[in-house]
C-alpha atoms as a PDB file:
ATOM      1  CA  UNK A   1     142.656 -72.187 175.558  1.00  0.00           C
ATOM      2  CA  UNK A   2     145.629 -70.465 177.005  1.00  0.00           C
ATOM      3  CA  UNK A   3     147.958 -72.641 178.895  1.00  0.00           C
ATOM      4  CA  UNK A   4     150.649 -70.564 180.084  1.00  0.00           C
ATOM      5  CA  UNK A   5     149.412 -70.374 183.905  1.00  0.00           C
ATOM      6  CA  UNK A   6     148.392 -74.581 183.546  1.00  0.00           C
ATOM      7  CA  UNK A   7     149.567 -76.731 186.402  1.00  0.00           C
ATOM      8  CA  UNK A   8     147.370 -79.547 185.171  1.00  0.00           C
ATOM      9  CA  UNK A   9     148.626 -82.815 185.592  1.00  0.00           C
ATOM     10  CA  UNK A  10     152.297 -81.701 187.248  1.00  0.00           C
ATOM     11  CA  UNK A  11     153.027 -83.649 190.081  1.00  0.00           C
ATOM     12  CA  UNK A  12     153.366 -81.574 192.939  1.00  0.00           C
ATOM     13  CA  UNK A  13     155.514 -82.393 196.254  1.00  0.00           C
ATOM     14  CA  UNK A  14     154.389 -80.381 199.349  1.00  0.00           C
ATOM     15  CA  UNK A  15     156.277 -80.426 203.047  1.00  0.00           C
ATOM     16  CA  UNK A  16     153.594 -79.213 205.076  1.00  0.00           C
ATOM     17  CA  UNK A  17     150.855 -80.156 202.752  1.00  0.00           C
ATOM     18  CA  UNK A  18     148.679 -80.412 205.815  1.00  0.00           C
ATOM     19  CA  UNK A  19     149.539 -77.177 207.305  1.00  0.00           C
ATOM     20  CA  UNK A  20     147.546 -74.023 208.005  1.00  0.00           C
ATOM     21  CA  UNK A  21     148.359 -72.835 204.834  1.00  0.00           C
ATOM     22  CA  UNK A  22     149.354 -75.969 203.315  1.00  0.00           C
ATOM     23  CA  UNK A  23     145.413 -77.487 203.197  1.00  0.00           C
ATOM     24  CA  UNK A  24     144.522 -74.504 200.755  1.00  0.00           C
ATOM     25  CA  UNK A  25     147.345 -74.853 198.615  1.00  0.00           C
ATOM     26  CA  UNK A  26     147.010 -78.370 197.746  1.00  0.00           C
ATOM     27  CA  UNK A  27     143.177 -78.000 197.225  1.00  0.00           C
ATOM     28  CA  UNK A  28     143.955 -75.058 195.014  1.00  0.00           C
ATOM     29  CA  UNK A  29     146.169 -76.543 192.981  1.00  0.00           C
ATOM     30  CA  UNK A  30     144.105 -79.962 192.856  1.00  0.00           C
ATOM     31  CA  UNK A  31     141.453 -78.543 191.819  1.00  0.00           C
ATOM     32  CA  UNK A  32     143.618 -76.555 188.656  1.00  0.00           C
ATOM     33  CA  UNK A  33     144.456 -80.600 187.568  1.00  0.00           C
ATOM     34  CA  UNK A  34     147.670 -81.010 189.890  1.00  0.00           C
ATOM     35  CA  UNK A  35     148.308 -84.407 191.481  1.00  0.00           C
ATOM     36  CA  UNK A  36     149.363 -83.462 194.675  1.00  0.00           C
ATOM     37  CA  UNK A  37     151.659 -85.368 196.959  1.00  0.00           C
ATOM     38  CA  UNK A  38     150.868 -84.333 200.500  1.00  0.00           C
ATOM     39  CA  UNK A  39     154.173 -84.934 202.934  1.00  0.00           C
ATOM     40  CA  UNK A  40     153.466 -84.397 206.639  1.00  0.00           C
ATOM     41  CA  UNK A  41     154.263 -85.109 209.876  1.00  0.00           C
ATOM     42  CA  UNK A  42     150.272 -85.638 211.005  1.00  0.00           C
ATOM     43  CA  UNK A  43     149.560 -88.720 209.224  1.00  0.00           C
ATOM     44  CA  UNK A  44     145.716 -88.177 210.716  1.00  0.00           C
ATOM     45  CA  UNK A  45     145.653 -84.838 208.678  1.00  0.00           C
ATOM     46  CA  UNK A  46     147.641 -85.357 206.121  1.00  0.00           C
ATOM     47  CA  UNK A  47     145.255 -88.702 205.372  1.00  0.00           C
ATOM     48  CA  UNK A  48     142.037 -86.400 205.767  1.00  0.00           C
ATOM     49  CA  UNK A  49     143.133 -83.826 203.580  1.00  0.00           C
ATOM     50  CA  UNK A  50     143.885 -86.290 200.856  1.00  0.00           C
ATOM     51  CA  UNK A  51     140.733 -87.989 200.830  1.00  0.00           C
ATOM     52  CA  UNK A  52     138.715 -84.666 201.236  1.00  0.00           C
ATOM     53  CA  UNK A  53     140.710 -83.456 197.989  1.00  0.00           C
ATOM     54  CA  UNK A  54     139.816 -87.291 196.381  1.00  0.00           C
ATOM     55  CA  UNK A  55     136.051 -86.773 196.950  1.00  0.00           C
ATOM     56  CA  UNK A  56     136.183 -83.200 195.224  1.00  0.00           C
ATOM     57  CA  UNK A  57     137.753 -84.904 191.959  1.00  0.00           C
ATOM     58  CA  UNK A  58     141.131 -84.243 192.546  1.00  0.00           C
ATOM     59  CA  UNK A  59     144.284 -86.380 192.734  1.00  0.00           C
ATOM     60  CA  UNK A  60     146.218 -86.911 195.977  1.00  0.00           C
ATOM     61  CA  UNK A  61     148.373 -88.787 197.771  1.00  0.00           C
ATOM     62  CA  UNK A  62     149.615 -88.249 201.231  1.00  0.00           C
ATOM     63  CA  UNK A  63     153.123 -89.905 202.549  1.00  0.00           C
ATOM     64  CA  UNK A  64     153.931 -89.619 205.931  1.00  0.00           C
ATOM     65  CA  UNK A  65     157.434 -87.896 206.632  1.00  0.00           C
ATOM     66  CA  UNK A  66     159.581 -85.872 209.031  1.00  0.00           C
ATOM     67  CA  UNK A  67     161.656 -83.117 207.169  1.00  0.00           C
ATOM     68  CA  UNK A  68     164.812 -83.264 208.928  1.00  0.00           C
ATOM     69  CA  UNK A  69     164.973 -86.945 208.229  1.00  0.00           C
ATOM     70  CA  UNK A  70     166.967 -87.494 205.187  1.00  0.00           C
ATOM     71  CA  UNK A  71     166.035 -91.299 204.763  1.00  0.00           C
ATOM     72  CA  UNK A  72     162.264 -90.945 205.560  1.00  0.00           C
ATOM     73  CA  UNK A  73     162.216 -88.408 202.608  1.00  0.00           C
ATOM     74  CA  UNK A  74     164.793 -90.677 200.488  1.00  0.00           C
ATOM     75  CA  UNK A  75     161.841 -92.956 201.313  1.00  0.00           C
ATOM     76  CA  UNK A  76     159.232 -90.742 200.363  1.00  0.00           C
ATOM     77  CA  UNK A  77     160.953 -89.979 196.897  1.00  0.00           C
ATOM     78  CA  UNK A  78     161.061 -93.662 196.093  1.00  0.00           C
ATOM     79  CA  UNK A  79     157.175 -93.990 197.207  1.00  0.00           C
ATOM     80  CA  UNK A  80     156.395 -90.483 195.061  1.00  0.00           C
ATOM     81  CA  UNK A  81     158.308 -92.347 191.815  1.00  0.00           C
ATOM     82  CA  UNK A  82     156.961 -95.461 192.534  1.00  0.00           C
ATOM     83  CA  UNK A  83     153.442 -94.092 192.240  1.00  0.00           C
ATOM     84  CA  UNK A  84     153.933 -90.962 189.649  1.00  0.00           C
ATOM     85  CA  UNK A  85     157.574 -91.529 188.210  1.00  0.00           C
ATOM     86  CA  UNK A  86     158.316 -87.860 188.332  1.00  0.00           C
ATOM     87  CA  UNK A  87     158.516 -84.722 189.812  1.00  0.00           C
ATOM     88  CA  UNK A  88     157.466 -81.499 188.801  1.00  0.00           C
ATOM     89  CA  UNK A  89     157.328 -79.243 191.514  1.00  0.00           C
ATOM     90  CA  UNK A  90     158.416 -78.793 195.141  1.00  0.00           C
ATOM     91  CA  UNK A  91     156.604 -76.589 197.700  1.00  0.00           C
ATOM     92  CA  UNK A  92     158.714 -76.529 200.742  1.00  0.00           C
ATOM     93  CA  UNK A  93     156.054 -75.064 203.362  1.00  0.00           C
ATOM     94  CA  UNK A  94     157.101 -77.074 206.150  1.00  0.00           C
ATOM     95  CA  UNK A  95     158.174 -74.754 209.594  1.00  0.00           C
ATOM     96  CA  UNK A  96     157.113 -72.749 212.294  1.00  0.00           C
ATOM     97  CA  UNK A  97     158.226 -71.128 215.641  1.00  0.00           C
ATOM     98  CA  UNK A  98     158.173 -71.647 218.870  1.00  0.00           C
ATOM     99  CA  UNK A  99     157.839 -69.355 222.040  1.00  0.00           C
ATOM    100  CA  UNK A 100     161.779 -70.217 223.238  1.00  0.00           C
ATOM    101  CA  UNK A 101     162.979 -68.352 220.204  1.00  0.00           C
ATOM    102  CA  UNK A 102     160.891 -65.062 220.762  1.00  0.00           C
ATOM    103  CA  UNK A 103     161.583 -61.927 222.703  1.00  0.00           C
ATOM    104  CA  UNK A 104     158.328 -60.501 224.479  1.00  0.00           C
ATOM    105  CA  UNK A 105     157.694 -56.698 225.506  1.00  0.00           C
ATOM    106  CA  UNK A 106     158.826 -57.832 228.720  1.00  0.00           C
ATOM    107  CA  UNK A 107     162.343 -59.913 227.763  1.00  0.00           C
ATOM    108  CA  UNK A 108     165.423 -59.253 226.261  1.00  0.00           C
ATOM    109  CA  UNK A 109     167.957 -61.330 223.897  1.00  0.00           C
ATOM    110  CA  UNK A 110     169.857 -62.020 227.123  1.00  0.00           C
ATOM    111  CA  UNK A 111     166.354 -64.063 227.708  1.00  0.00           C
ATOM    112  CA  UNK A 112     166.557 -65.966 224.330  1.00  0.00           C
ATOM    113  CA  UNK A 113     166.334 -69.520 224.943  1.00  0.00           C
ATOM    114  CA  UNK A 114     168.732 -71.171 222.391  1.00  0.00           C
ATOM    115  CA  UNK A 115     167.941 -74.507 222.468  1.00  0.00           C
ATOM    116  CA  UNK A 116     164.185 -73.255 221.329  1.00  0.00           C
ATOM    117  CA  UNK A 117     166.392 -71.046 218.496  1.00  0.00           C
ATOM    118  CA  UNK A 118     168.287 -73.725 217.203  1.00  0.00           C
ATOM    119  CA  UNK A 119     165.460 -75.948 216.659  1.00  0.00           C
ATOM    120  CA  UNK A 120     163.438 -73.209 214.506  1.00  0.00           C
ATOM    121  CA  UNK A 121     166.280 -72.831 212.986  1.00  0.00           C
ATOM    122  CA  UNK A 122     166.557 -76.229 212.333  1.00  0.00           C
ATOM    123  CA  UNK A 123     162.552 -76.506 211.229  1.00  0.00           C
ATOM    124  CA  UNK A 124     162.718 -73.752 209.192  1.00  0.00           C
ATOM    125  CA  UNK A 125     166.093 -73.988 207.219  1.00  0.00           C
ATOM    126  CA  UNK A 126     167.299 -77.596 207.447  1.00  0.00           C
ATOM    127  CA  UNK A 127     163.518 -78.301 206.666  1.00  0.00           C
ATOM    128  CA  UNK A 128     163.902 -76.887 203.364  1.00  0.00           C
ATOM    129  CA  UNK A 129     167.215 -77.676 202.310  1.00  0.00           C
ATOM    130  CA  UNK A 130     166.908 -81.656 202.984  1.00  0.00           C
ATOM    131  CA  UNK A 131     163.781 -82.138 201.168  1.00  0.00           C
ATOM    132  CA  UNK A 132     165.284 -79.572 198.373  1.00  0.00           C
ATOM    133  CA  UNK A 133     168.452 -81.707 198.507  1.00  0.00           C
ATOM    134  CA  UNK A 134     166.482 -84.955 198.038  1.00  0.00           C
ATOM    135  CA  UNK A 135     164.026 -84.031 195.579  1.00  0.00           C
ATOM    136  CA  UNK A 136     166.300 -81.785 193.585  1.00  0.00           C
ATOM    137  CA  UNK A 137     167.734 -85.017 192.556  1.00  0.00           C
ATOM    138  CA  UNK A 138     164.568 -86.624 190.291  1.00  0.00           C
ATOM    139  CA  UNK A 139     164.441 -82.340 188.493  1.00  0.00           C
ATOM    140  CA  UNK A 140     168.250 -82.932 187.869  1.00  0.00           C
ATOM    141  CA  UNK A 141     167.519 -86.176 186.378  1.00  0.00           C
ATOM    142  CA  UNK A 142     164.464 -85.047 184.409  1.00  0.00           C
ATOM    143  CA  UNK A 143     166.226 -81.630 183.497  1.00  0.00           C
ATOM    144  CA  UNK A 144     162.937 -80.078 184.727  1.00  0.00           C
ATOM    145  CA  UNK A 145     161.564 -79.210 187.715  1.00  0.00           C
ATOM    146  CA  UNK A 146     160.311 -75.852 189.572  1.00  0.00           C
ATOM    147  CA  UNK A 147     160.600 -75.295 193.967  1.00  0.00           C
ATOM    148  CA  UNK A 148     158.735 -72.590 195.928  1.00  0.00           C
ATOM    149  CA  UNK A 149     160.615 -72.225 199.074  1.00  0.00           C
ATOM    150  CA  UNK A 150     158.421 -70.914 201.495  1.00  0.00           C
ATOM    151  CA  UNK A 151     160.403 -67.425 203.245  1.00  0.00           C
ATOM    152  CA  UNK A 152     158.740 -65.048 205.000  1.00  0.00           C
ATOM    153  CA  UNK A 153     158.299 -61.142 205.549  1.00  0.00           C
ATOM    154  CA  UNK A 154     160.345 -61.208 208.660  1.00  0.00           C
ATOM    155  CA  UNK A 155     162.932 -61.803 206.181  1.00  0.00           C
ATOM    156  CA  UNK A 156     163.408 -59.022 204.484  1.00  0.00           C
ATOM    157  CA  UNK A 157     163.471 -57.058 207.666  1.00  0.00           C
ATOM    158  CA  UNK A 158     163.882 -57.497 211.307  1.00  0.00           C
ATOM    159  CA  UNK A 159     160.675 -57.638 212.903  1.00  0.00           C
ATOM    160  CA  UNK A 160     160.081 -57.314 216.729  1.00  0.00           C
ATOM    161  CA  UNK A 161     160.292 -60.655 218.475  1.00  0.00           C
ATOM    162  CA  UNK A 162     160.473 -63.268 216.091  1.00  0.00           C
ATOM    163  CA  UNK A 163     163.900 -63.508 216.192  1.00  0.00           C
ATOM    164  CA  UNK A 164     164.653 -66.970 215.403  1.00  0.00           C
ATOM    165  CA  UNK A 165     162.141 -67.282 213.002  1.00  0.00           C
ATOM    166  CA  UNK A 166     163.382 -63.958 211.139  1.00  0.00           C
ATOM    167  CA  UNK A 167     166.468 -65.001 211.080  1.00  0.00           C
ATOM    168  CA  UNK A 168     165.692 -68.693 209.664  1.00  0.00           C
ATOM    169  CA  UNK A 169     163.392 -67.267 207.086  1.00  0.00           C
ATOM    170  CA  UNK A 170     166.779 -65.006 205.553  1.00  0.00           C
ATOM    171  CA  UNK A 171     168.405 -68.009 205.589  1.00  0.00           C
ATOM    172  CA  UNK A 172     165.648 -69.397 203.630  1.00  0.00           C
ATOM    173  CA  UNK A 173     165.525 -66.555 201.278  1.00  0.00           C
ATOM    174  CA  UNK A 174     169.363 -66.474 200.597  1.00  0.00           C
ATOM    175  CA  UNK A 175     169.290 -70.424 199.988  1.00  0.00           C
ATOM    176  CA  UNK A 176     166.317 -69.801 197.170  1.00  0.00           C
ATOM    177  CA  UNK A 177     168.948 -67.755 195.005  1.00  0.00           C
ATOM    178  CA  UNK A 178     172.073 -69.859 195.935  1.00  0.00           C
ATOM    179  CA  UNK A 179     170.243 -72.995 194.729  1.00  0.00           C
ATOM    180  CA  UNK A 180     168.752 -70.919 191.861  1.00  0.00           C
ATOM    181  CA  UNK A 181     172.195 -70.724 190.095  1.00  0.00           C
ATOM    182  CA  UNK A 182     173.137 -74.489 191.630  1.00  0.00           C
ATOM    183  CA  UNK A 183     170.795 -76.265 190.127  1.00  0.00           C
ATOM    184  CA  UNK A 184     170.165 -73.777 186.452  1.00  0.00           C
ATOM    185  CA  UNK A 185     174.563 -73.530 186.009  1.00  0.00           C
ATOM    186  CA  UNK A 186     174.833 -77.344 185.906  1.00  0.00           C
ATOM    187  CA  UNK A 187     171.667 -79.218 185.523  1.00  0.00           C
ATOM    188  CA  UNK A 188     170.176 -76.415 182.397  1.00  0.00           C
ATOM    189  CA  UNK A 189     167.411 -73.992 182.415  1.00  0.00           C
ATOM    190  CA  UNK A 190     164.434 -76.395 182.832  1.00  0.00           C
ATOM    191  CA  UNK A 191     165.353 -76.281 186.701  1.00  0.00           C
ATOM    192  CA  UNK A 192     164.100 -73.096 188.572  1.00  0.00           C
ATOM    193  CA  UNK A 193     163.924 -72.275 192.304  1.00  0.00           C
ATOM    194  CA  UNK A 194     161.875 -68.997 194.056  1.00  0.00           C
ATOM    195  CA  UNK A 195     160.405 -68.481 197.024  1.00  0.00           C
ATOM    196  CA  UNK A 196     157.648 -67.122 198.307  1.00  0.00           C
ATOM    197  CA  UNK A 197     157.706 -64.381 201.259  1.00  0.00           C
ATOM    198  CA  UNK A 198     154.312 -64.056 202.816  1.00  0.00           C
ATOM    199  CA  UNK A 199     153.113 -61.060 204.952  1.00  0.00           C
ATOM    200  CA  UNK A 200     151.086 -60.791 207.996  1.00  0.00           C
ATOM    201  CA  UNK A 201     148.459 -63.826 207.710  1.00  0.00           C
ATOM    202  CA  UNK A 202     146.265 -64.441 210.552  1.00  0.00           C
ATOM    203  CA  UNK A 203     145.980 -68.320 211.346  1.00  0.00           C
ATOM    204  CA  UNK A 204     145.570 -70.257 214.144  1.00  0.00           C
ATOM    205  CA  UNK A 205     149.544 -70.606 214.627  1.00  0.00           C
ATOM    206  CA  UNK A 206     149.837 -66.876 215.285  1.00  0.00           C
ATOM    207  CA  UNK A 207     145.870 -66.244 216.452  1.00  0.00           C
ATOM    208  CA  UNK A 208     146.468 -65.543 220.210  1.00  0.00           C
ATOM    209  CA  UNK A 209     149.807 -63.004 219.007  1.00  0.00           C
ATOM    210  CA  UNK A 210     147.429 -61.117 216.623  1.00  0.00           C
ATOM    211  CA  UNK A 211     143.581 -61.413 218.902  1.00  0.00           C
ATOM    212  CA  UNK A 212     142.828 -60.932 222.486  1.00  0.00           C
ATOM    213  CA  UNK A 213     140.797 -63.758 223.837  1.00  0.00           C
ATOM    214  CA  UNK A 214     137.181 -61.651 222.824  1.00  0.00           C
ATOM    215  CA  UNK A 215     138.723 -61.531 219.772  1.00  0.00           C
ATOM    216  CA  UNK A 216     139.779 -58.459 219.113  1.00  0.00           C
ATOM    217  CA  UNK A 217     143.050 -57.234 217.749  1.00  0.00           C
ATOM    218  CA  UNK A 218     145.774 -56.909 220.282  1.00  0.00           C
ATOM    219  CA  UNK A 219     147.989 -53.546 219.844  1.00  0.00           C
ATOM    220  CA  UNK A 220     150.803 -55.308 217.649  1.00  0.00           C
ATOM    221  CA  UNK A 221     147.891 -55.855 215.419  1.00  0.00           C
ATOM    222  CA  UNK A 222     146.632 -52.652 214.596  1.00  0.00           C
ATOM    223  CA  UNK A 223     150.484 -51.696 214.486  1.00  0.00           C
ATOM    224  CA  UNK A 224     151.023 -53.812 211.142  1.00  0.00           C
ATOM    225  CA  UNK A 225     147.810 -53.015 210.042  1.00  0.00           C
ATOM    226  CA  UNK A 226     148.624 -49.441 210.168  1.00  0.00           C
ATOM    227  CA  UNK A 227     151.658 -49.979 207.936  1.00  0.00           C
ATOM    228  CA  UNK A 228     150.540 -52.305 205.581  1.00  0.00           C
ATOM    229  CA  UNK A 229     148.341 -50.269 202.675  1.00  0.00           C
ATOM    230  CA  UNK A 230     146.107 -52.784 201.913  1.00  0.00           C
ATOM    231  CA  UNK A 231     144.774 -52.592 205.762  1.00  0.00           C
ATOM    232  CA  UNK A 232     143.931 -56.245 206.062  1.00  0.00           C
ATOM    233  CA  UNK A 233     145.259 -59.508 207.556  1.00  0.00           C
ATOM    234  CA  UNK A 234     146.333 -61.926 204.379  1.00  0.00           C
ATOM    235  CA  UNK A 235     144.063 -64.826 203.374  1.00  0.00           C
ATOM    236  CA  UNK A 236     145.333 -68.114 202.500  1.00  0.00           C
ATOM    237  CA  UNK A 237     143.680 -67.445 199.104  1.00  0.00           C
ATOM    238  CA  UNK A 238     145.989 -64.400 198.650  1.00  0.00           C
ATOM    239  CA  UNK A 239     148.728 -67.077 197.454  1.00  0.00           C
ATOM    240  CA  UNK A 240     147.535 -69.360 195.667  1.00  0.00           C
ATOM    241  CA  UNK A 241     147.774 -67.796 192.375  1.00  0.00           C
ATOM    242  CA  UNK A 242     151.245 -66.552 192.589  1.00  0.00           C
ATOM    243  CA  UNK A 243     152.511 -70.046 194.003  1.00  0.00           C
ATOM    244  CA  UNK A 244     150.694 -71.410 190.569  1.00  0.00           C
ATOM    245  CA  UNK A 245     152.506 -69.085 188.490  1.00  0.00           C
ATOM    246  CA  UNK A 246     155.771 -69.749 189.576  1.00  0.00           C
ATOM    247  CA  UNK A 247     155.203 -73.618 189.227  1.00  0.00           C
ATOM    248  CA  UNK A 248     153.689 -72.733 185.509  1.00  0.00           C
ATOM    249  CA  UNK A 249     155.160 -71.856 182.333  1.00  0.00           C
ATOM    250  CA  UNK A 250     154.069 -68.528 182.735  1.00  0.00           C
ATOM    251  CA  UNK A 251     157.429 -68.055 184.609  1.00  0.00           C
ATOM    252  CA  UNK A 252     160.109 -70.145 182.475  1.00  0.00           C
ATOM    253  CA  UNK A 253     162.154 -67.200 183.012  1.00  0.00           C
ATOM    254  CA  UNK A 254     162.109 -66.493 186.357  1.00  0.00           C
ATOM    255  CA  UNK A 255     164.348 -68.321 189.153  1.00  0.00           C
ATOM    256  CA  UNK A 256     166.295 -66.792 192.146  1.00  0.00           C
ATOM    257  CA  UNK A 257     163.298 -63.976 192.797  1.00  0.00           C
ATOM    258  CA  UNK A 258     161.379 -63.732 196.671  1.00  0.00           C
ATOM    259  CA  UNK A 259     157.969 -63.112 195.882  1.00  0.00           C
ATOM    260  CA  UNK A 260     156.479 -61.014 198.159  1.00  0.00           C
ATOM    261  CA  UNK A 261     152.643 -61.483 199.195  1.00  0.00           C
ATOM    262  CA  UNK A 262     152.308 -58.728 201.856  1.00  0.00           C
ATOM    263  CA  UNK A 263     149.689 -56.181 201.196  1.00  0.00           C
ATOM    264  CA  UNK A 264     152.502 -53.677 200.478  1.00  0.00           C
ATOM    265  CA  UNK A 265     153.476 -53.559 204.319  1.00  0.00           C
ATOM    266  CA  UNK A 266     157.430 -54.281 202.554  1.00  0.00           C
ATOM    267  CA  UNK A 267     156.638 -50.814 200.795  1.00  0.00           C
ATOM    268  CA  UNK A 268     155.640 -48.628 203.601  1.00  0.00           C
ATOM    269  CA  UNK A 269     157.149 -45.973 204.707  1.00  0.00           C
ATOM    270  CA  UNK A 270     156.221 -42.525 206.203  1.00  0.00           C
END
């Protein structure tokens, strides 16, 4: 049997774990053998999602945290070593946006509310480089160790209105390869960091920016649909088997890269 692509039996940290996307991902990979460590905010979620993933045969565990608290996750590494007594994998897919940091049809960055920037910014970037600052630690240790940094296609270019989210997400993106070379220069080769930059996926966070309230697709909607080749929306499915290759073997090589799950709407051009 080929085990290059095997996650089975890897312990696997996720912020977000019982996110939109999140729930997928750690019943994808559960179900591949992973013991998955769900960390969360919604302790009612996070809870249900672990026990749902228990009573399909998988292994879970859910730890409730806050990702801009450095001493809850502290906490939640000593819980997470207490229980496994390792690490192999980081997903950091905790964020989001928020209206504040937005600029509708009918507003202009003069409108931008910065307090609501700042704290995307804050979500999106300082919630991956705490938990990547306090988990990082137990790879260092082990010399071994793979994190999937969740970016975003608004980072690779500036898309209409999501402003503080775009500009988060590059953050994101140019952390990935900074902490790429960190962590592979002085800890060895058995530490790898990438990220993940996901397209157009429609969810309930971005549902009533995508649908009209009969449910069909507003005009910014057939907009990206018309410029991404593939002509669909993204389904949470769509990442799961990249996310497990980058957290396999299969990619011992590979650190610093932005995978891009978009449908080729990065590619387009007329």
């Amino acid at each position: 049997m080929n085990e290059l692509f095997s996650v089975k039996d890897k312990v696997v940290v996720m912020t977000g774990g019982a996110g939109i996307l999140g729930r997928g991902i750690s019943a994808y990979l559960a179900k591949e053998g992973a013991k998955i460590v769900i960390l969360d905010r919604d302790e009612q979620a996070g809870t249900k999602l672990a026990d749902s993933i228990k009573a399909d045969g998988g292994e879970a565990t859910f730890f409730p945290t806050d990702v801009l608290d450095k001493a809850a996750l502290e906490q939640n590494r000593t819980d997470i070593l207490s229980t496994y007594g390792r690490i192999d994998a980081l997903l950091n897919a905790a964020g989001g946006n928020m209206a504040g940091a937005t600029i509708p049809p009918d507003k202009t960055i003069f409108d931008l509310q910065v307090d609501a920037f700042r704290r995307v910014v804050e979500l999106n970037l300082f919630g991956t480089v705490l938990p990547t600052m306090v988990f990082a630690q137990v790879m260092a240790a082990q010399k071994q160790g793979c994190i999937v940094n969740f970016s975003s296609e608004s980072s690779l270019r500036p898309l209409t209105r999501v402003v503080g989210y775009g500009t988060a997400k590059a953050a994101v993106s140019n952390f990935t390869k900074y902490m790429a070379a960190e962590l592979s220069m002085k800890f060895g080769e058995g530490l790898r960091v990438n990220a993940i930059a996901p397209g157009f996926f429609l969810t309930e966070q971005n549902r009533t920016l995508l649908t009209n309230p009969d449910g069909s697709l507003t005009d910014r909607s057939h907009t990206i649909l018309a410029h991404t080749p593939f002509g669909r929306f993204g389904v949470p499915e769509d990442l799961y088997g990249t996310i497990q290759y980058l957290i396999s073997d299969a990619s011992k090589f590979v650190t610093g890269t932005v995978a891009v799950i978009d449908g080729g709407f990065d590619a387009f051009s007329i």
